[in-house]
N, C-alpha and C. Protein backbone atom coordinates (compact mmCIF):
# COMPACT_ATOMS: atom_id res chain seq x y z
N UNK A 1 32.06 5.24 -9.49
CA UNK A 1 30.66 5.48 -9.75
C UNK A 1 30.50 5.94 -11.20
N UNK A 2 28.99 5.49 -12.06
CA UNK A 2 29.38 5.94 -13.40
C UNK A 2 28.62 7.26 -13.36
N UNK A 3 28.91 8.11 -14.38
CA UNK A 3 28.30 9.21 -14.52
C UNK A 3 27.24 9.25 -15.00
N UNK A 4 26.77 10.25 -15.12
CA UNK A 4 25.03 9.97 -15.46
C UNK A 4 25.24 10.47 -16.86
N UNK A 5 24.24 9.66 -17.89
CA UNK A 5 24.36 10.46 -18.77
C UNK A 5 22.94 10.10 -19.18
N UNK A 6 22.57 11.50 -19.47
CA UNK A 6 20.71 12.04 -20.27
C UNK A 6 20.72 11.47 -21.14
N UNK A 7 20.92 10.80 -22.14
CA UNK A 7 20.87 9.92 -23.16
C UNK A 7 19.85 8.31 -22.32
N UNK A 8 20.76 8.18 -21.67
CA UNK A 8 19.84 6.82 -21.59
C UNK A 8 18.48 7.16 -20.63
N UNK A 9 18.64 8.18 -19.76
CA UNK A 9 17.16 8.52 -19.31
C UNK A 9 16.37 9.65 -20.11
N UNK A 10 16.37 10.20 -21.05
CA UNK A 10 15.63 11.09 -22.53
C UNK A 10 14.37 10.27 -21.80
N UNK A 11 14.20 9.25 -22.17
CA UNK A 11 12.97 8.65 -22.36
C UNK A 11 11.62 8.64 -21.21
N UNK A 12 12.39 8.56 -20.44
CA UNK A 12 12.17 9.27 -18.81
C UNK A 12 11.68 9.73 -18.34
N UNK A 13 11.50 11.09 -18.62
CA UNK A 13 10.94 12.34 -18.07
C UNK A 13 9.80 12.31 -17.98
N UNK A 14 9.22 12.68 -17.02
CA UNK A 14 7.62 13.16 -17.12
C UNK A 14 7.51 13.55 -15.40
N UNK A 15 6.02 14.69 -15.78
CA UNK A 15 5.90 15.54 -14.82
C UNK A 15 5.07 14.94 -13.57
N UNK A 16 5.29 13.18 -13.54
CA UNK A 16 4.58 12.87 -12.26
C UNK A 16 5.25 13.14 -11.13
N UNK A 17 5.04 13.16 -10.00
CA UNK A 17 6.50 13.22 -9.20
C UNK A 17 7.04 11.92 -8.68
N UNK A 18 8.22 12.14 -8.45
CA UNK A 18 9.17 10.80 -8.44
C UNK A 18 8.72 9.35 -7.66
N UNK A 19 7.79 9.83 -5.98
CA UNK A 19 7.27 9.18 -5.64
C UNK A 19 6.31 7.94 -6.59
N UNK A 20 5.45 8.92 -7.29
CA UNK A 20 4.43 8.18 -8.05
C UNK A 20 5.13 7.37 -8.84
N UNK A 21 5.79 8.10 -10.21
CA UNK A 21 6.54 7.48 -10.65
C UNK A 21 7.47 6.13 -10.16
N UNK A 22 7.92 5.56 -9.59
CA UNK A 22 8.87 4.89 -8.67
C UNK A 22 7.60 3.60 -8.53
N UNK A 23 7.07 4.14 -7.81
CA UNK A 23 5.54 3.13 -7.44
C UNK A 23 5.02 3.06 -8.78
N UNK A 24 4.86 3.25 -9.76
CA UNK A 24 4.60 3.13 -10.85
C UNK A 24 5.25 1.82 -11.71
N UNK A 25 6.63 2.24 -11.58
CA UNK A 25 7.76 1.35 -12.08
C UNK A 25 7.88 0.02 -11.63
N UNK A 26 7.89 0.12 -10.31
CA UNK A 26 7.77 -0.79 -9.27
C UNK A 26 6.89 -2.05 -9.50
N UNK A 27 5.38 -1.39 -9.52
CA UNK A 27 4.53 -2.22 -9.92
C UNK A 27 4.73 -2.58 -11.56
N UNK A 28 5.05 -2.22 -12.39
CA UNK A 28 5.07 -2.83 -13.58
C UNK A 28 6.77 -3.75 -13.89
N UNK A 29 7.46 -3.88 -13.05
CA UNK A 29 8.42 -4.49 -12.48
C UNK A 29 8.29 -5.86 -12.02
N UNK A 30 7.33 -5.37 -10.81
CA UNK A 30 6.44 -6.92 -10.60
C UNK A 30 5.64 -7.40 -11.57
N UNK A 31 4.65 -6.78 -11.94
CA UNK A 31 3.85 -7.53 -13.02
C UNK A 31 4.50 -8.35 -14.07
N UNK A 32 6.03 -7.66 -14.08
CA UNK A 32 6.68 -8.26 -15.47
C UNK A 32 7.70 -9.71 -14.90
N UNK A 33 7.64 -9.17 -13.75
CA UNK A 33 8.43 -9.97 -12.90
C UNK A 33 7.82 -12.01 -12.84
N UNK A 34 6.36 -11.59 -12.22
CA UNK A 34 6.05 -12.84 -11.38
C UNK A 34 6.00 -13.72 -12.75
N UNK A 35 5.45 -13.50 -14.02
CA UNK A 35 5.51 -15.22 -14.40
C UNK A 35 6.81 -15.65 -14.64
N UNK A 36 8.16 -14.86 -15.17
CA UNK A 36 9.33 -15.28 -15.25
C UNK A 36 9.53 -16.10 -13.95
N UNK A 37 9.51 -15.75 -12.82
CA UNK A 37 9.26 -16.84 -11.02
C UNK A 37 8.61 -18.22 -11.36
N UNK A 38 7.13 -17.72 -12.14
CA UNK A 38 6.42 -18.79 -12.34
C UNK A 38 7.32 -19.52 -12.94
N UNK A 39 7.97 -19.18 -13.98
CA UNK A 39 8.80 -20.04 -14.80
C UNK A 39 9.89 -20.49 -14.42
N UNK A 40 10.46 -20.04 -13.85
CA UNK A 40 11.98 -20.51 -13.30
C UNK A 40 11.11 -21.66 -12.25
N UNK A 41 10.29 -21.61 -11.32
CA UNK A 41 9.86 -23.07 -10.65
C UNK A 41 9.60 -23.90 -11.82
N UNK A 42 8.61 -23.69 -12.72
CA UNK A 42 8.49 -24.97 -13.97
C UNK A 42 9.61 -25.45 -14.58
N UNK A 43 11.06 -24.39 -14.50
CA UNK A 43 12.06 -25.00 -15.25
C UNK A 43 12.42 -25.80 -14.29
N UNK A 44 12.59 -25.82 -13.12
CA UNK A 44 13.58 -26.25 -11.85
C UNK A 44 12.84 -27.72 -12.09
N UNK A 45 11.31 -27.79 -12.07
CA UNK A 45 10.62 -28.76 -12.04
C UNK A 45 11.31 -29.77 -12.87
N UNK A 46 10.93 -29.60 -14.27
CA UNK A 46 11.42 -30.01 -15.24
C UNK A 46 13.29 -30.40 -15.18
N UNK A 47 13.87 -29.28 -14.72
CA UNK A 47 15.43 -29.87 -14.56
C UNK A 47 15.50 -31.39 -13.91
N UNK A 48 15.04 -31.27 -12.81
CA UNK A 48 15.07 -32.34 -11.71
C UNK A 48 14.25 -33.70 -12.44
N UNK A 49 13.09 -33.30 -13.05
CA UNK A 49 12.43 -34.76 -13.35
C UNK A 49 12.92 -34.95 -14.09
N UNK A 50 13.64 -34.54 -15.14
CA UNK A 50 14.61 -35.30 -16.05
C UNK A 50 15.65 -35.16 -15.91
N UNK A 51 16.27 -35.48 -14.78
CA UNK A 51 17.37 -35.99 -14.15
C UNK A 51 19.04 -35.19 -15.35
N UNK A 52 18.23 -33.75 -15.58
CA UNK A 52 19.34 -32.99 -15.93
C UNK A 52 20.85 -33.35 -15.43
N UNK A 53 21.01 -33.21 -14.04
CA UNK A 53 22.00 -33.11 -13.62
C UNK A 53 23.00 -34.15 -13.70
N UNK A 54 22.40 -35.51 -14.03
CA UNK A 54 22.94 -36.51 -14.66
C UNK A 54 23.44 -36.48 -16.23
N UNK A 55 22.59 -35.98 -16.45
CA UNK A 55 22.72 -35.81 -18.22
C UNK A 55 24.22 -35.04 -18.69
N UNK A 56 24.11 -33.91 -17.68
CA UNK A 56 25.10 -33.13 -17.42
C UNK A 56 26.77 -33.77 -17.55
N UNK A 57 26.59 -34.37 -16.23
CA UNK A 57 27.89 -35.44 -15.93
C UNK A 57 28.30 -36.05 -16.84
N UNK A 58 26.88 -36.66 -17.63
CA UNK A 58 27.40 -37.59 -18.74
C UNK A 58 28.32 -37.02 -19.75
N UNK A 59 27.51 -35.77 -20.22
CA UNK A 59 28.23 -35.03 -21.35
C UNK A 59 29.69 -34.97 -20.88
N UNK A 60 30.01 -33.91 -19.46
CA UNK A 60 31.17 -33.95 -19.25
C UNK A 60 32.08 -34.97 -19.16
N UNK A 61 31.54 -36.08 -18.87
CA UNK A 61 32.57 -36.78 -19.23
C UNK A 61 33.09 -37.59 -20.05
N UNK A 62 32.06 -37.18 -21.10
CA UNK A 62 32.18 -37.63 -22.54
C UNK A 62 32.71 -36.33 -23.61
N UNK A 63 33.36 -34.94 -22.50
CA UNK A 63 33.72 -34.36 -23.47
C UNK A 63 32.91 -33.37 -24.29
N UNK A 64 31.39 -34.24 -24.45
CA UNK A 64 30.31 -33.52 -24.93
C UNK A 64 29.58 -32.24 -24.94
N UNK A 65 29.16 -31.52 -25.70
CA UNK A 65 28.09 -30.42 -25.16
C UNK A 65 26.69 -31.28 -24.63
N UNK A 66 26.11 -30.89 -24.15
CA UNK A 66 24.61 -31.02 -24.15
C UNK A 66 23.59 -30.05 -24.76
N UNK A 67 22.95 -30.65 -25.36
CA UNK A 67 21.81 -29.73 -26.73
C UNK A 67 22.53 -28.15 -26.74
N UNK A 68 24.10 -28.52 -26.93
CA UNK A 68 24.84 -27.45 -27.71
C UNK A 68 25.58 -26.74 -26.76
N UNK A 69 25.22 -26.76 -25.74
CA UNK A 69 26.01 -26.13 -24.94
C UNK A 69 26.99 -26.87 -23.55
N UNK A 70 28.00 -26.22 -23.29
CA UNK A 70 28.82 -26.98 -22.94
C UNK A 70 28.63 -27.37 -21.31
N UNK A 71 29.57 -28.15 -20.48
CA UNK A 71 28.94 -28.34 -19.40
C UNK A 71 29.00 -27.53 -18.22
N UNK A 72 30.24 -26.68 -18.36
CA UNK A 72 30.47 -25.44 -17.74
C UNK A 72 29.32 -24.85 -18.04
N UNK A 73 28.71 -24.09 -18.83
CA UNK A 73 27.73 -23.55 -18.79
C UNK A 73 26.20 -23.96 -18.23
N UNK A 74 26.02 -25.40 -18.12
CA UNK A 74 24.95 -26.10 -17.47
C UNK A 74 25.18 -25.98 -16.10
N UNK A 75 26.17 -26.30 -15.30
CA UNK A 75 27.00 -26.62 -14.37
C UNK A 75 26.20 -24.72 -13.58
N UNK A 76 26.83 -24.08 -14.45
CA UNK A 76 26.93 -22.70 -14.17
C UNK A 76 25.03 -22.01 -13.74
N UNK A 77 24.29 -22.59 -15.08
CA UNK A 77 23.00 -22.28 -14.83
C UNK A 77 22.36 -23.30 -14.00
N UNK A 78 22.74 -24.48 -13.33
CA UNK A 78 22.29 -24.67 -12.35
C UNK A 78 22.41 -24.62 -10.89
N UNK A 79 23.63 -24.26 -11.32
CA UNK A 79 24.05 -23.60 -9.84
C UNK A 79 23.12 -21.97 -8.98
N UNK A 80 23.29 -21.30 -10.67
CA UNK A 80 22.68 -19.77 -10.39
C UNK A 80 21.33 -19.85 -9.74
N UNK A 81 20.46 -20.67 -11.06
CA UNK A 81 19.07 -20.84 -10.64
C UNK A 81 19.00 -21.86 -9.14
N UNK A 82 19.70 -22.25 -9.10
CA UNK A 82 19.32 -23.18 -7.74
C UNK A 82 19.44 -22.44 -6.32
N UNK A 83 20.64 -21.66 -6.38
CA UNK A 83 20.99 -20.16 -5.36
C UNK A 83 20.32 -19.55 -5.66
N UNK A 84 19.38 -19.17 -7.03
CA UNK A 84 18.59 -17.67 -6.91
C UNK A 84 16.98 -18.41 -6.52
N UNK A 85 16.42 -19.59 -6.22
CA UNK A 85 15.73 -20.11 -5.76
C UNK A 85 15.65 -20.42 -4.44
N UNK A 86 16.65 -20.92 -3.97
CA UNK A 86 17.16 -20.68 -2.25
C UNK A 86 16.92 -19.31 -2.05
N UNK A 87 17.77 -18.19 -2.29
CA UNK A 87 17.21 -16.77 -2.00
C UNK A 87 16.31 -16.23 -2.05
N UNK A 88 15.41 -16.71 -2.50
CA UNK A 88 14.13 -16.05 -3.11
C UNK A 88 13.07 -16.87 -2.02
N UNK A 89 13.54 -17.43 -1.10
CA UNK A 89 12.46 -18.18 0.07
C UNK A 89 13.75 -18.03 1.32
N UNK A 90 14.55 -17.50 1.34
CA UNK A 90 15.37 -16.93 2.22
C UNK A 90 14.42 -16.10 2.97
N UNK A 91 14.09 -16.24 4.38
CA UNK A 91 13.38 -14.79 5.05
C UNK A 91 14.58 -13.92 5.13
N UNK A 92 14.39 -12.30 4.76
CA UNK A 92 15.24 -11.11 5.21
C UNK A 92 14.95 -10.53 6.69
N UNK A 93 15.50 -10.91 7.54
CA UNK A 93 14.87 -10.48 9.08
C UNK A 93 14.62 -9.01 8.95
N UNK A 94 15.58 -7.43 8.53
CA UNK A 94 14.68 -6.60 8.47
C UNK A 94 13.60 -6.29 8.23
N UNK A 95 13.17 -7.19 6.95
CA UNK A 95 11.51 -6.92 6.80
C UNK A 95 10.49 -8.19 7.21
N UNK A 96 10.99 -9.10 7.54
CA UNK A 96 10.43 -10.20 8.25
C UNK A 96 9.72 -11.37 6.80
N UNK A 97 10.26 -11.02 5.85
CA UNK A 97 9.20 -11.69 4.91
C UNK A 97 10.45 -12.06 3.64
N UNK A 98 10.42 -13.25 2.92
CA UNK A 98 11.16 -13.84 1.47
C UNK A 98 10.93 -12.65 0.56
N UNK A 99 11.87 -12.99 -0.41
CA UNK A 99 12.06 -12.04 -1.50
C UNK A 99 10.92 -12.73 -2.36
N UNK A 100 10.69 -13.94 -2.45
CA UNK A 100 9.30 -14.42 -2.60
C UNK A 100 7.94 -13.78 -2.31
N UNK A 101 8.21 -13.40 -1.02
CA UNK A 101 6.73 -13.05 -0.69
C UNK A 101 6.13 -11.41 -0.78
N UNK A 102 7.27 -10.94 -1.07
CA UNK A 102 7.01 -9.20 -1.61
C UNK A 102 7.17 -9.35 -2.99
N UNK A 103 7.96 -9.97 -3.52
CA UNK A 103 7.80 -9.95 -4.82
C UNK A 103 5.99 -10.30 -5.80
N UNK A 104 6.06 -11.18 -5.35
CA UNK A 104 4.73 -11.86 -5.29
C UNK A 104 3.37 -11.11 -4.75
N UNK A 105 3.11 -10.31 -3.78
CA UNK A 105 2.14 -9.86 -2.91
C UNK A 105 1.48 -8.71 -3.80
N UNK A 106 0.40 -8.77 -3.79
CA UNK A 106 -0.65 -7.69 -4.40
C UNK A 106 -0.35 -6.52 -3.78
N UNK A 107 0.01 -5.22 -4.17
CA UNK A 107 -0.03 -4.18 -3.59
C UNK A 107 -1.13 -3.45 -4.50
N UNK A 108 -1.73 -2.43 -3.59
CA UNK A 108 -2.67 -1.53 -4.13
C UNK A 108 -2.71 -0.30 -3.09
N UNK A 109 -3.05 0.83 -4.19
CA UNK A 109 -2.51 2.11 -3.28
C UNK A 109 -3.87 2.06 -2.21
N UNK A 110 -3.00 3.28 -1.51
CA UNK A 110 -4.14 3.28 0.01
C UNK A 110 -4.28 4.91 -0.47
N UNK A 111 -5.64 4.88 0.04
CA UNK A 111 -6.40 6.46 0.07
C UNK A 111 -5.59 7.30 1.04
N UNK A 112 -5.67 8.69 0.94
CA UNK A 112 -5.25 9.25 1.58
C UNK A 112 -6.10 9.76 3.01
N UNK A 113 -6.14 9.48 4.44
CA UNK A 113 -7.42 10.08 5.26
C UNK A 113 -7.10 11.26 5.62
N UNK A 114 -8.34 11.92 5.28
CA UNK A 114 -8.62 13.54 5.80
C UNK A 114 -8.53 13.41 7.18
């Protein structure tokens, strides 16, 4: 386990309490979160209609990079993004819902009833 060190949380501190804070984070987590999602579907889009994965092959077996990079590394980012796209519409039976669909979902706080 690593140790904690106050240096990288300095920045940190403040007197909300942790709850709030957390839900705070959380939501600006998501917010920062969903268009990168948006984007990883437009890339996937784009991979597939231009028949990346061919392009791919080609290079490798020509030895080649593709627009610079090699095919292990294509190979590699389409594998990731293609598994982190499957997971992300995976239902989690404890909570009954995709990592999609909480990620994604509007939350807004609830009042407290007297």
């Amino acid at each position: 386990m690593a140790l904690y060190d106050p240096a990288l949380y300095a920045d940190q501190l403040s007197e909300l309490p942790a709850e709030v804070e957390v839900a705070t984070t959380v939501l600006k987590f998501l917010q920062e979160l969903r268009p990168i999602l948006a984007s990883l579907g437009a890339m996937q889009t784009t991979w597939h209609a231009n028949d990346i994965p061919a392009m791919v092959e080609a290079a490798a077996l020509a030895g080649q990079p593709l627009a610079g990079h090699t095919a292990e590394s294509w190979l590699a980012w389409g594998t990731v993004f293609t598994e982190l796209q499957t997971w992300l519409v995976t239902p989690i039976a404890s909570i009954q819902a995709t990592p999609l669909q909480v990620l994604m979902k509007r939350y807004t706080a609830q009042e407290v009833q007297a």
